[in-house]
C-alpha atoms as a PDB file:
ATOM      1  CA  UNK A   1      -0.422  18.373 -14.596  1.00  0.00           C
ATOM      2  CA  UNK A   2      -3.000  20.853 -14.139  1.00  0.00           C
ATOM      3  CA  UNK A   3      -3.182  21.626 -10.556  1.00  0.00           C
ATOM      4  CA  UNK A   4      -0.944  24.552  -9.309  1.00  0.00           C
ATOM      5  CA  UNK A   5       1.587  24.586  -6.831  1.00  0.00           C
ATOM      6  CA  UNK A   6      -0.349  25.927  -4.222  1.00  0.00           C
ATOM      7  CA  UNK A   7      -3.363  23.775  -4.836  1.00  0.00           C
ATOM      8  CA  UNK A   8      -1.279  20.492  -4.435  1.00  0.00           C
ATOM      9  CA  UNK A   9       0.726  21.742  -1.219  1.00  0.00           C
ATOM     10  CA  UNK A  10      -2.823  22.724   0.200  1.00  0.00           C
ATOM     11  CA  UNK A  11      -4.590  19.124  -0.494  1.00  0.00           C
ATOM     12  CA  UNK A  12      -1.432  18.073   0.936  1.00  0.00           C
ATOM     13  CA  UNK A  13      -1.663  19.901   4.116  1.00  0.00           C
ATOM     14  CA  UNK A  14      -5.535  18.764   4.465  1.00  0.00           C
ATOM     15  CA  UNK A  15      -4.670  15.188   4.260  1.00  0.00           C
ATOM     16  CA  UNK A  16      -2.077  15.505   7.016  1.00  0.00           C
ATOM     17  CA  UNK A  17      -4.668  17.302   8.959  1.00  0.00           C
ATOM     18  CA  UNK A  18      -7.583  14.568   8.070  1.00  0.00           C
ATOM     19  CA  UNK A  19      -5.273  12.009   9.197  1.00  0.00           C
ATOM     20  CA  UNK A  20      -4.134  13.773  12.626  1.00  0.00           C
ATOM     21  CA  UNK A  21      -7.758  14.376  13.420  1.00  0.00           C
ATOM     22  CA  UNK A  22      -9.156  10.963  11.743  1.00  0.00           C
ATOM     23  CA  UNK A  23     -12.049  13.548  10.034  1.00  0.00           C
ATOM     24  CA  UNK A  24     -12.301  12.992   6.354  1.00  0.00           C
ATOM     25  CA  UNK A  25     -11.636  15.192   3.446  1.00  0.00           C
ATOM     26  CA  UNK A  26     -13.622  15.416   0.680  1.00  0.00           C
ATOM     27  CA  UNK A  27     -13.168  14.174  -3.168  1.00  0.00           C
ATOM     28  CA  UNK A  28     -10.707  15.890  -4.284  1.00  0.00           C
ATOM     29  CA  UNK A  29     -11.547  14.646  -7.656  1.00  0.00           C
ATOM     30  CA  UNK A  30     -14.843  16.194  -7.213  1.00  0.00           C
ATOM     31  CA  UNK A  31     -13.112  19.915  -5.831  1.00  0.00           C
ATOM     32  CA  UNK A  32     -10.866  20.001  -9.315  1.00  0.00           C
ATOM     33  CA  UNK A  33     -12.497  18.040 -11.529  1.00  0.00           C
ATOM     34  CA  UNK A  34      -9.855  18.570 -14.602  1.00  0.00           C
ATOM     35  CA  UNK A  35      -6.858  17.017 -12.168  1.00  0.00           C
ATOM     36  CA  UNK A  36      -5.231  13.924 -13.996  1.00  0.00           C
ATOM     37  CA  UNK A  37      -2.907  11.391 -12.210  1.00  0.00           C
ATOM     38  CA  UNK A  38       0.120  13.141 -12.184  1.00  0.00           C
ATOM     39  CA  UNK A  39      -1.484  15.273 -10.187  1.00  0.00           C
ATOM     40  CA  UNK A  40      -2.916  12.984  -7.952  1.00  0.00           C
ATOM     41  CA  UNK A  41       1.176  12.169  -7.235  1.00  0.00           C
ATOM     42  CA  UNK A  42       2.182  15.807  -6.786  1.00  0.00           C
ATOM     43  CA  UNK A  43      -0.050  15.434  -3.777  1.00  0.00           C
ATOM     44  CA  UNK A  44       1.129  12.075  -2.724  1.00  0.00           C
ATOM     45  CA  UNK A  45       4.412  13.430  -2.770  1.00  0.00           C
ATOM     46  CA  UNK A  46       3.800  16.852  -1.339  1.00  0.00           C
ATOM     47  CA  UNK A  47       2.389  14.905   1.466  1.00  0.00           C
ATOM     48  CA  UNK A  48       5.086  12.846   1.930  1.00  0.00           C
ATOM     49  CA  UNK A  49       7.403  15.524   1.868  1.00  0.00           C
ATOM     50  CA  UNK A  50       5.815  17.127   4.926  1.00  0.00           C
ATOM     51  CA  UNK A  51       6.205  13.670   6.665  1.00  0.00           C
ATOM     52  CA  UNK A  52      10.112  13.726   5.610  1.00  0.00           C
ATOM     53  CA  UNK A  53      10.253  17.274   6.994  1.00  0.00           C
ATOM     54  CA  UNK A  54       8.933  15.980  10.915  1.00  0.00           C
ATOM     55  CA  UNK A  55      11.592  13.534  10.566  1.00  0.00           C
ATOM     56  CA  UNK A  56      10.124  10.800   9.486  1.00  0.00           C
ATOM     57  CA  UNK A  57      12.069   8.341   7.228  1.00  0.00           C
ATOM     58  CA  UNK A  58      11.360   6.699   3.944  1.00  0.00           C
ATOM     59  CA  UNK A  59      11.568   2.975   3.554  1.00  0.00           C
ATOM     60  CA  UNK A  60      10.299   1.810   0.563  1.00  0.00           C
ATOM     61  CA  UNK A  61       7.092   1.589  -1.382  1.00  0.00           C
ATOM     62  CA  UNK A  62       3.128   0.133  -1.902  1.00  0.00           C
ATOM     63  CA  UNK A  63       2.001  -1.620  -4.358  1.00  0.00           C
ATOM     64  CA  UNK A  64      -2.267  -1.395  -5.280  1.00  0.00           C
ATOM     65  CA  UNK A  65      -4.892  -2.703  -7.185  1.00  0.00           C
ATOM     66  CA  UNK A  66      -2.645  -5.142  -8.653  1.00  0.00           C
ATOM     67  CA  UNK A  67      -5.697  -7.600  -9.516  1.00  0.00           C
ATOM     68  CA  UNK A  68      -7.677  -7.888 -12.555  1.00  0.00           C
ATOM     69  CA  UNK A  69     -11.066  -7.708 -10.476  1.00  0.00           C
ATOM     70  CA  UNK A  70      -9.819  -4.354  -8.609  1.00  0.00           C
ATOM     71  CA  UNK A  71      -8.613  -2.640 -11.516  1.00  0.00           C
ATOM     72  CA  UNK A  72     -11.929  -2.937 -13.607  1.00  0.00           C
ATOM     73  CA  UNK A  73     -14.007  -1.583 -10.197  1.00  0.00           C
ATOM     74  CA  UNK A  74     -11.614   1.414 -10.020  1.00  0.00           C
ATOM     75  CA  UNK A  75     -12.232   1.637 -13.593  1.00  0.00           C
ATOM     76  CA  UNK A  76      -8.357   2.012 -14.529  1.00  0.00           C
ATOM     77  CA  UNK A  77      -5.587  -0.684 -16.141  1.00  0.00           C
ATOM     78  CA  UNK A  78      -2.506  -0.661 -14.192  1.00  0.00           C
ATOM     79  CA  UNK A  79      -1.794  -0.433 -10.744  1.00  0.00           C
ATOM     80  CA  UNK A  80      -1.134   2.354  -8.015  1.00  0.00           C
ATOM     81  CA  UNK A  81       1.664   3.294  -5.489  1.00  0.00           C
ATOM     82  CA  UNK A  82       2.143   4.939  -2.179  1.00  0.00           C
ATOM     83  CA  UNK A  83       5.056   5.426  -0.235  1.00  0.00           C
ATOM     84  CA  UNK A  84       6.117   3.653   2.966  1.00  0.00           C
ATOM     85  CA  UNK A  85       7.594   5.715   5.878  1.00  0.00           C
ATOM     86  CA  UNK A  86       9.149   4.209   8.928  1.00  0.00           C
ATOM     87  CA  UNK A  87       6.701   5.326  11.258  1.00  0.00           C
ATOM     88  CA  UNK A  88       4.442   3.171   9.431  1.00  0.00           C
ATOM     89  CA  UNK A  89       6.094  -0.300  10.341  1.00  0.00           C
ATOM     90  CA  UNK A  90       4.915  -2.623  13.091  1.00  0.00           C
ATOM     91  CA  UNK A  91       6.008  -6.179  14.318  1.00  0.00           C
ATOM     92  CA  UNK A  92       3.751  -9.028  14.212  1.00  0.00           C
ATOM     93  CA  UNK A  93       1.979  -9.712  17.718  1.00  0.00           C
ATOM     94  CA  UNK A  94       1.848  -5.727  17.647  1.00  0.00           C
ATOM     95  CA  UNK A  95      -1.259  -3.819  19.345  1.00  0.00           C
ATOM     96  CA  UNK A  96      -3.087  -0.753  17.528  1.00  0.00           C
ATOM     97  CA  UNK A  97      -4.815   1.469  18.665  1.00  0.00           C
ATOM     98  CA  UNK A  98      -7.862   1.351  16.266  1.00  0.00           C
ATOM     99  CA  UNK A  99      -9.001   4.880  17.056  1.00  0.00           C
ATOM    100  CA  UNK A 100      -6.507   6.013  15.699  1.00  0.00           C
ATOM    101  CA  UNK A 101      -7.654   5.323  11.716  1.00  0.00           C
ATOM    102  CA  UNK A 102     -10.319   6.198  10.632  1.00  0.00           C
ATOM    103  CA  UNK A 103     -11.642   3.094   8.688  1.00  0.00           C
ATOM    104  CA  UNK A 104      -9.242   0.735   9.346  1.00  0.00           C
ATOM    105  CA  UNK A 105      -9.030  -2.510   7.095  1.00  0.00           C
ATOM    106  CA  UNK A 106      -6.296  -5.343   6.759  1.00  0.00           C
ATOM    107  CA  UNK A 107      -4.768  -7.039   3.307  1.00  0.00           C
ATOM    108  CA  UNK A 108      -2.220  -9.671   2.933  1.00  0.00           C
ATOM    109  CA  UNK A 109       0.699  -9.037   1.250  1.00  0.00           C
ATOM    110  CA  UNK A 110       4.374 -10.662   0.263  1.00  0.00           C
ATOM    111  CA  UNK A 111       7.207  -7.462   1.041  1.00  0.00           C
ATOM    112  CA  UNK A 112      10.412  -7.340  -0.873  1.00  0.00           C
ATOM    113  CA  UNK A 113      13.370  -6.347   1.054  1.00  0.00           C
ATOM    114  CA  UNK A 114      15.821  -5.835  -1.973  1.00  0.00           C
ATOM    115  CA  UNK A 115      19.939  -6.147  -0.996  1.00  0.00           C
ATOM    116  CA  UNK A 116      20.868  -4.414  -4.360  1.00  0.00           C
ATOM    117  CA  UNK A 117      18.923  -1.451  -6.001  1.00  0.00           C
ATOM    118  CA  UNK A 118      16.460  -1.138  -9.284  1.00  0.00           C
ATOM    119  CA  UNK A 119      16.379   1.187 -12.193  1.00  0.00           C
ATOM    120  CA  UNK A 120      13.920   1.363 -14.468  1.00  0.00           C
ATOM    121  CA  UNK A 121      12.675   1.656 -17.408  1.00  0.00           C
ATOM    122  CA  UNK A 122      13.333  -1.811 -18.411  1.00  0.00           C
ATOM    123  CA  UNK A 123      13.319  -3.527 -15.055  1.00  0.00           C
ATOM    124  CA  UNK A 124      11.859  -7.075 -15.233  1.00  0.00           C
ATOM    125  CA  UNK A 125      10.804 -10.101 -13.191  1.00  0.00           C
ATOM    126  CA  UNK A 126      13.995 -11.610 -12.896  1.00  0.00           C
ATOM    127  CA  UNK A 127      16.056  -8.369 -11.841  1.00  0.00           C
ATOM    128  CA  UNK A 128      13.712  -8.251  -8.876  1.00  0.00           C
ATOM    129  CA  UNK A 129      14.800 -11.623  -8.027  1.00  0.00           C
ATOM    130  CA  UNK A 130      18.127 -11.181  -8.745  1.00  0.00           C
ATOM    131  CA  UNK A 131      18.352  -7.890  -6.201  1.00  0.00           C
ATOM    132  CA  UNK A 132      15.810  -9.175  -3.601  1.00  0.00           C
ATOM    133  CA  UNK A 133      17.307 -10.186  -0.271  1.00  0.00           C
ATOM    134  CA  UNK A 134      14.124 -11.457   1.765  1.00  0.00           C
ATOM    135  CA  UNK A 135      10.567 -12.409   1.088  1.00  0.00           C
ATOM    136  CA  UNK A 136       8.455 -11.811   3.618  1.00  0.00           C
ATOM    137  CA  UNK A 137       4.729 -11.697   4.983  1.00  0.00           C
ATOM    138  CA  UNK A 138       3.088  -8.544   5.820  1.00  0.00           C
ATOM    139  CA  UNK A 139      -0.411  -7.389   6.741  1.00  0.00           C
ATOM    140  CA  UNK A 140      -0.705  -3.937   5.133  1.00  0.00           C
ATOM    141  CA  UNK A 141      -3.676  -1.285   7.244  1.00  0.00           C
ATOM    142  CA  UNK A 142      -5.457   0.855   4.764  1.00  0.00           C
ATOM    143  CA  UNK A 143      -6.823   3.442   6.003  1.00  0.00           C
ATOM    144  CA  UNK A 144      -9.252   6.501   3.751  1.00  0.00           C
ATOM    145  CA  UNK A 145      -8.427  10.160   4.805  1.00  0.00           C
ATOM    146  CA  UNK A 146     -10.755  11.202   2.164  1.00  0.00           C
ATOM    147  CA  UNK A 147     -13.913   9.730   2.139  1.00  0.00           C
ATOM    148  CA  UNK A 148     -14.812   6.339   0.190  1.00  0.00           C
ATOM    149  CA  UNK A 149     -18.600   7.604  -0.578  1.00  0.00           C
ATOM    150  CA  UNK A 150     -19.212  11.901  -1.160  1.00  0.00           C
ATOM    151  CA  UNK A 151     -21.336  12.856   1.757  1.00  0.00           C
ATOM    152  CA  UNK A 152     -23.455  14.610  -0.541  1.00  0.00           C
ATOM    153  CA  UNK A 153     -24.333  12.223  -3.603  1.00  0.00           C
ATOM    154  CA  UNK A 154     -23.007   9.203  -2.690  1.00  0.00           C
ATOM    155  CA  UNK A 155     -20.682   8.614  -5.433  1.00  0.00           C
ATOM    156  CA  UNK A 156     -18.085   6.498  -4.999  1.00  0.00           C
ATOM    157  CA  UNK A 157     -14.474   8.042  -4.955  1.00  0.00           C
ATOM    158  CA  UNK A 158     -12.116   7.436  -8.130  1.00  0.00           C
ATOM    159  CA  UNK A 159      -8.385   6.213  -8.288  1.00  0.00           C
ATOM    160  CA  UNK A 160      -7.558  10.038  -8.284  1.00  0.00           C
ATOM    161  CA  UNK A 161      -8.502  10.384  -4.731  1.00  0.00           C
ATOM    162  CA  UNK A 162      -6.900   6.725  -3.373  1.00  0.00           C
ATOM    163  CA  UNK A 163      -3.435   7.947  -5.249  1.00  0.00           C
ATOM    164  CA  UNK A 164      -3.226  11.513  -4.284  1.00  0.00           C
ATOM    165  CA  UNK A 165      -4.181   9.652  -0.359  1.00  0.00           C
ATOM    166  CA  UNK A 166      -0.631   7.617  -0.711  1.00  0.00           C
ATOM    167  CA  UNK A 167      -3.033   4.908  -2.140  1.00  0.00           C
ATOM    168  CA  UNK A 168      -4.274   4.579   1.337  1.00  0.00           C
ATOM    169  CA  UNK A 169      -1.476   3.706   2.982  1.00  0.00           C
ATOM    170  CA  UNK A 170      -1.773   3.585   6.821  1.00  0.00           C
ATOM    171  CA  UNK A 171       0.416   0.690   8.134  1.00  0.00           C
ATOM    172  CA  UNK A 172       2.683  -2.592   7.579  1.00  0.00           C
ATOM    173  CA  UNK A 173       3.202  -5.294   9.841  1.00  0.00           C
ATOM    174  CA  UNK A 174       5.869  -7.214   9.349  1.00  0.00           C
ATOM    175  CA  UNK A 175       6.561 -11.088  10.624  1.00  0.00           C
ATOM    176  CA  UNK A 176       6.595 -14.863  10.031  1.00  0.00           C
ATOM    177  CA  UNK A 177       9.658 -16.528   8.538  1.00  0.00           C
ATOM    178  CA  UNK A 178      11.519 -14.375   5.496  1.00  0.00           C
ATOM    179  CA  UNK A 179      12.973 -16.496   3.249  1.00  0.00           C
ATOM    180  CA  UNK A 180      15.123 -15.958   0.322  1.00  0.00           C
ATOM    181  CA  UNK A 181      13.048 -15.291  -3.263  1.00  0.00           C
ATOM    182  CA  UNK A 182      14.566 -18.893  -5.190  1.00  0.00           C
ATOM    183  CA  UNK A 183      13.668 -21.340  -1.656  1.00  0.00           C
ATOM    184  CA  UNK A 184       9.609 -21.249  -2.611  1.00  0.00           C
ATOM    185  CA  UNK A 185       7.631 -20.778  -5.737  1.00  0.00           C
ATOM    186  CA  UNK A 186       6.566 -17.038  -5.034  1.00  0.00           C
ATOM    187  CA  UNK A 187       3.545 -17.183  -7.144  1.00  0.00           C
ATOM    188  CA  UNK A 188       1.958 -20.033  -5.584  1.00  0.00           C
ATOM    189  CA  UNK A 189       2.626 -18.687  -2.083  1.00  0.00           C
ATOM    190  CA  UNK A 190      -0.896 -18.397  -0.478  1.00  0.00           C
ATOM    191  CA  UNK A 191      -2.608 -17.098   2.598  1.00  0.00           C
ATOM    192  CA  UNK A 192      -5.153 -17.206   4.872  1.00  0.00           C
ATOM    193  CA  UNK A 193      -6.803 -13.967   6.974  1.00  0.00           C
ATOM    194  CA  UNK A 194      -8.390 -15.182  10.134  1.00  0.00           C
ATOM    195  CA  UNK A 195     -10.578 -12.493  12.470  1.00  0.00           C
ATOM    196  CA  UNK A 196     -11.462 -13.522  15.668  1.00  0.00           C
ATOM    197  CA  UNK A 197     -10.636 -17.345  14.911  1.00  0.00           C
ATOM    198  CA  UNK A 198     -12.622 -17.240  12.020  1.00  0.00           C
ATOM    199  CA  UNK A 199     -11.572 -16.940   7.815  1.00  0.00           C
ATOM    200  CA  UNK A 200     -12.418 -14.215   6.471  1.00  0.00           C
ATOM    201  CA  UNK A 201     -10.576 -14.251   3.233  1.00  0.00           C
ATOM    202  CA  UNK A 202      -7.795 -16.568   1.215  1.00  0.00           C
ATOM    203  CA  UNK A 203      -5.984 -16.028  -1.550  1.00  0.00           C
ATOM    204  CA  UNK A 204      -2.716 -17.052  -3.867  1.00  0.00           C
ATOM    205  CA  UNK A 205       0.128 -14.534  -4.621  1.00  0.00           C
ATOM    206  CA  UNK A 206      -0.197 -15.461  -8.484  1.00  0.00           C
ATOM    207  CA  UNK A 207      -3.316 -12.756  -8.362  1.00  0.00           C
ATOM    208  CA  UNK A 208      -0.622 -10.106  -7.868  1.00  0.00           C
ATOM    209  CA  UNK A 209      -0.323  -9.437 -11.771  1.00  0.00           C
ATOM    210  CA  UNK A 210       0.597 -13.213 -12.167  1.00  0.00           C
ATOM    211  CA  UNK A 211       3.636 -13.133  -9.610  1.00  0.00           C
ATOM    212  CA  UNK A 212       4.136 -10.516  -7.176  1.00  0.00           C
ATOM    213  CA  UNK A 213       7.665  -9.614  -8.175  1.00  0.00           C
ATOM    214  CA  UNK A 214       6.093  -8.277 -11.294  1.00  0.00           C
ATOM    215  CA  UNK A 215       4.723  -5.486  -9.257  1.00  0.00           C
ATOM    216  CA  UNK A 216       7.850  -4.675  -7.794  1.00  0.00           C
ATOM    217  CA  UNK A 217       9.326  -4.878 -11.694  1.00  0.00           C
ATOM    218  CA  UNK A 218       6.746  -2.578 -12.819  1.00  0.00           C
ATOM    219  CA  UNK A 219       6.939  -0.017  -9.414  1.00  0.00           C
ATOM    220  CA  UNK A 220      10.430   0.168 -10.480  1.00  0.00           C
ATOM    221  CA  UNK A 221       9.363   1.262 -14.045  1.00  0.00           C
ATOM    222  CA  UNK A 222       7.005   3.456 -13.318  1.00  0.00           C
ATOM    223  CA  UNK A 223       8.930   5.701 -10.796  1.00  0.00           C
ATOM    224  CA  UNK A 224      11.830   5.822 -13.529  1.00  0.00           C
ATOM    225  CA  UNK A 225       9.946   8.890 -15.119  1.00  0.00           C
ATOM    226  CA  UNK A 226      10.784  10.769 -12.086  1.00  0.00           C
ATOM    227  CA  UNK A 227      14.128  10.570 -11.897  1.00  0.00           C
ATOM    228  CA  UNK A 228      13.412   7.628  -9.046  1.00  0.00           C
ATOM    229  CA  UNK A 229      14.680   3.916  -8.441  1.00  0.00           C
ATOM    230  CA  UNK A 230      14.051   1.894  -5.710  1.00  0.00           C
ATOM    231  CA  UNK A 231      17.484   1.716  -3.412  1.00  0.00           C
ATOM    232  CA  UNK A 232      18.987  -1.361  -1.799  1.00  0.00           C
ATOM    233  CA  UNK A 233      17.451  -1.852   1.731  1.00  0.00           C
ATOM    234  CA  UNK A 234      13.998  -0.488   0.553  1.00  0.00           C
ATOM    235  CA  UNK A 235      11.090  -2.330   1.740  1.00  0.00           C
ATOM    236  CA  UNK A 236       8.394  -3.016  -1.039  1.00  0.00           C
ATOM    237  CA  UNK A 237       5.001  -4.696  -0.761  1.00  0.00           C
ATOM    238  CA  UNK A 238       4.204  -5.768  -3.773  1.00  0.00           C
ATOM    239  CA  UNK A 239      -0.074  -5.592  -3.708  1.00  0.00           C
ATOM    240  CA  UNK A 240      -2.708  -7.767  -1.987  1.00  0.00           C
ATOM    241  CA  UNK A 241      -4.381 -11.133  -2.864  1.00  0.00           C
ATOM    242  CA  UNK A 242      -7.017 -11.122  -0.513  1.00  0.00           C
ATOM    243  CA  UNK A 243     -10.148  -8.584  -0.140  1.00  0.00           C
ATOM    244  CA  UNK A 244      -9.806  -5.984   2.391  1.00  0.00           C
ATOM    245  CA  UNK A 245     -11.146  -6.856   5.730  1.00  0.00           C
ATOM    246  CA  UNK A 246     -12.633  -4.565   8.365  1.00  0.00           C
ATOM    247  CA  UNK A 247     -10.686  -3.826  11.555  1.00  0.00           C
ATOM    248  CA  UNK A 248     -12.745  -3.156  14.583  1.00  0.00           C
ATOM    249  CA  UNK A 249     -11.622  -2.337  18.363  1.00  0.00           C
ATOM    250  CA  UNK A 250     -11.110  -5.814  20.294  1.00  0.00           C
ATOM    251  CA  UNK A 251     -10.380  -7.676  16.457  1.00  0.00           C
ATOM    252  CA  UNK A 252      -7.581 -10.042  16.269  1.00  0.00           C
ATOM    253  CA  UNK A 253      -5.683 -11.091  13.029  1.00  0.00           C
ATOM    254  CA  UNK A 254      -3.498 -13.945  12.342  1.00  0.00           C
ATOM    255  CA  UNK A 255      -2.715 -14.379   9.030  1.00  0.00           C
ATOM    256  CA  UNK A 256      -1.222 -17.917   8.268  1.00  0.00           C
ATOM    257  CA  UNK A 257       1.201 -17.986   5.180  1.00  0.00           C
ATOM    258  CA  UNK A 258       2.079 -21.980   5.290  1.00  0.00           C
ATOM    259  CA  UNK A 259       6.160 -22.004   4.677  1.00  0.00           C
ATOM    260  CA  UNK A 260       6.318 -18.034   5.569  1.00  0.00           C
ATOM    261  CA  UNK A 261       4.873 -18.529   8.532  1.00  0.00           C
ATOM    262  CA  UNK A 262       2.003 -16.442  10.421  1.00  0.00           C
ATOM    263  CA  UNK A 263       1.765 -12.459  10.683  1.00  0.00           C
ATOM    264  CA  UNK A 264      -0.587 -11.506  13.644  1.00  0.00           C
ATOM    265  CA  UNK A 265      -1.969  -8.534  15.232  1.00  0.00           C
ATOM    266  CA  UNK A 266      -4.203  -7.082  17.404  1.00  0.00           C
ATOM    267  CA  UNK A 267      -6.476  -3.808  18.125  1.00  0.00           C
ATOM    268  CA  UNK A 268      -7.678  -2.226  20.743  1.00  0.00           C
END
C-alpha cells in the first residue's frame, strides 16, 4: 500500500460526496499514479466504513468482471469485489428514481444467500454449495461516482478506480423464485434482459468463471487475507453474464430467468 491514511479517508469522503450530489470525481488513478490495488480497497473500505457509521448495515458482497472478455478490456486476470449494504436492496416490481445515479446501468446476476458461513483460503465450489441456502435472481444497478472517461484526455478509467468505487456498486434487486443450489444446474441457468419490451442482452451463468459459485468460492478466498469470511445470512452476487445496459427515466426491465422466474423494475 502506498497511499497514506489520510489520502484514503479523503478519496473516501469524495466518493460519498460524488455520490450524494451525483457529480463525478476524477481518476483517482490518475491523482496518485503509484497507488496499487490494495489501495484501491483501503478506499473501498474506508468508504464503506462511513456508510456503517450512518447506520447503514452490511449484507454481503459483489462479485465483477468475472468474464474472460471483461477481464482482458480492464486489462487485469481475476475478478473484483464491492460490498453490499442494506440500503442498497430493492424488491422486484420496485420504482427508482433514476436521478438519483448518475449513469445508471442494469446486469443480471444469480445471488447466493448462504445458511452456513465461508472461510477461506481453500474455499471451493462445492463448500459454496454445501453452505448456500437460496439461489436467486437479481438485477444488480451500477452506477460510476468517478468518471468512466477523464474529462481532460479522454482516457478510459482503470480497475483501480472501479475497485476503490465499491466496484460500482449502486443497487440489487432482488425477486423471481429462489430455489435451493442442487434443484437446477446453476451453470446452465440463463437469462434474458428486456427494456421497454424489447432484448437487449442474454446470457448463460456458465460465463461467470465457468459456474457462478466459483465466484463466490474465490470472494471467499480472496477476503481471507484480511482477516474476513463471508458469514451465514450474507447475500452474495456472484458477477454478471450479460453486458451492462443503460437505464434511462421512463425504462422498464424485466428480466426473465426461465425456472427462477422474472426480476423486474422500473425508473422514473
Amino acid at each position: 500500500m502506498t497511499l497514506s491514511q489520510e489520502d484514503v479517508e479523503t478519496i473516501a469522503q469524495q466518493l460519498e460526496q460524488a455520490e450524494q450530489s451525483q457529480t463525478q470525481i476524477g481518476h483517482v488513478s490518475k491523482q496518485f499514479s503509484g497507488m496499487d490495488m490494495s489501495d484501491a480497497y483501503a478506499i473501498q473500505r474506508a468508504w464503506v466504513a462511513l456508510k456503517l457509521a450512518s447506520s447503514q448495515r452490511l449484507v454481503g458482497w459483489k462479485i465483477g468482471l468475472t468474464s474472460r472478455a471483461m477481464q482482458r478490456s480492464a486489462g487485469i486476470s481475476e475478478p473484483d469485489y464491492g460490498q453490499l449494504l442494506d440500503s442498497m436492496i430493492v424488491q422486484s416490481g420496485s420504482r427508482l428514481d433514476s436521478h438519483k445515479f448518475i449513469v445508471p446501468r442494469l446486469e443480471t446476476e444469480l445471488a447466493f444467500q448462504l445458511k452456513t458461513s465461508l472461510q477461506g483460503p481453500n474455499c471451493t465450489l462445492t463448500d459454496v454449495l454445501s453452505a448456500t441456502d437460496w439461489v436467486m435472481p437479481a438485477l444488480e444497478l451500477i452506477d460510476a461516482r468517478i468518471e468512466i472517461e477523464d474529462a481532460e484526455t479522454g482516457a478510459r478509467r482503470q480497475v483501480l478506480d472501479t475497485v476503490s468505487d465499491n466496484a460500482a456498486n449502486a443497487a440489487v434487486i432482488l425477486g423471481g423464485r429462489p430455489m435451493r443450489p442442487d434443484k437446477l444446474d446453476l451453470a446452465r441457468v440463463s437469462a434474458t434482459l428486456n427494456r421497454n419490451e424489447v432484448i437487449e442482452d442474454s446470457g448463460v451463468a456458465a460465463a461467470v468463471l465457468t459456474h457462478p459459485a466459483q465466484g463466490v468460492a474465490w470472494l471467499a478466498n480472496k477476503i481471507a487475507v484480511h482477516g474476513e469470511r463471508l458469514v451465514a445470512g450474507a447475500l452474495v452476487l456472484s458477477g454478471s453474464f450479460t453486458s451492462p445496459v443503460a437505464v434511462r427515466s421512463g425504462d422498464v426491465f424485466y428480466a426473465n430467468y426461465g425456472k427462477l422466474g422474472v426480476v423486474s423494475v422500473g425508473f422514473d
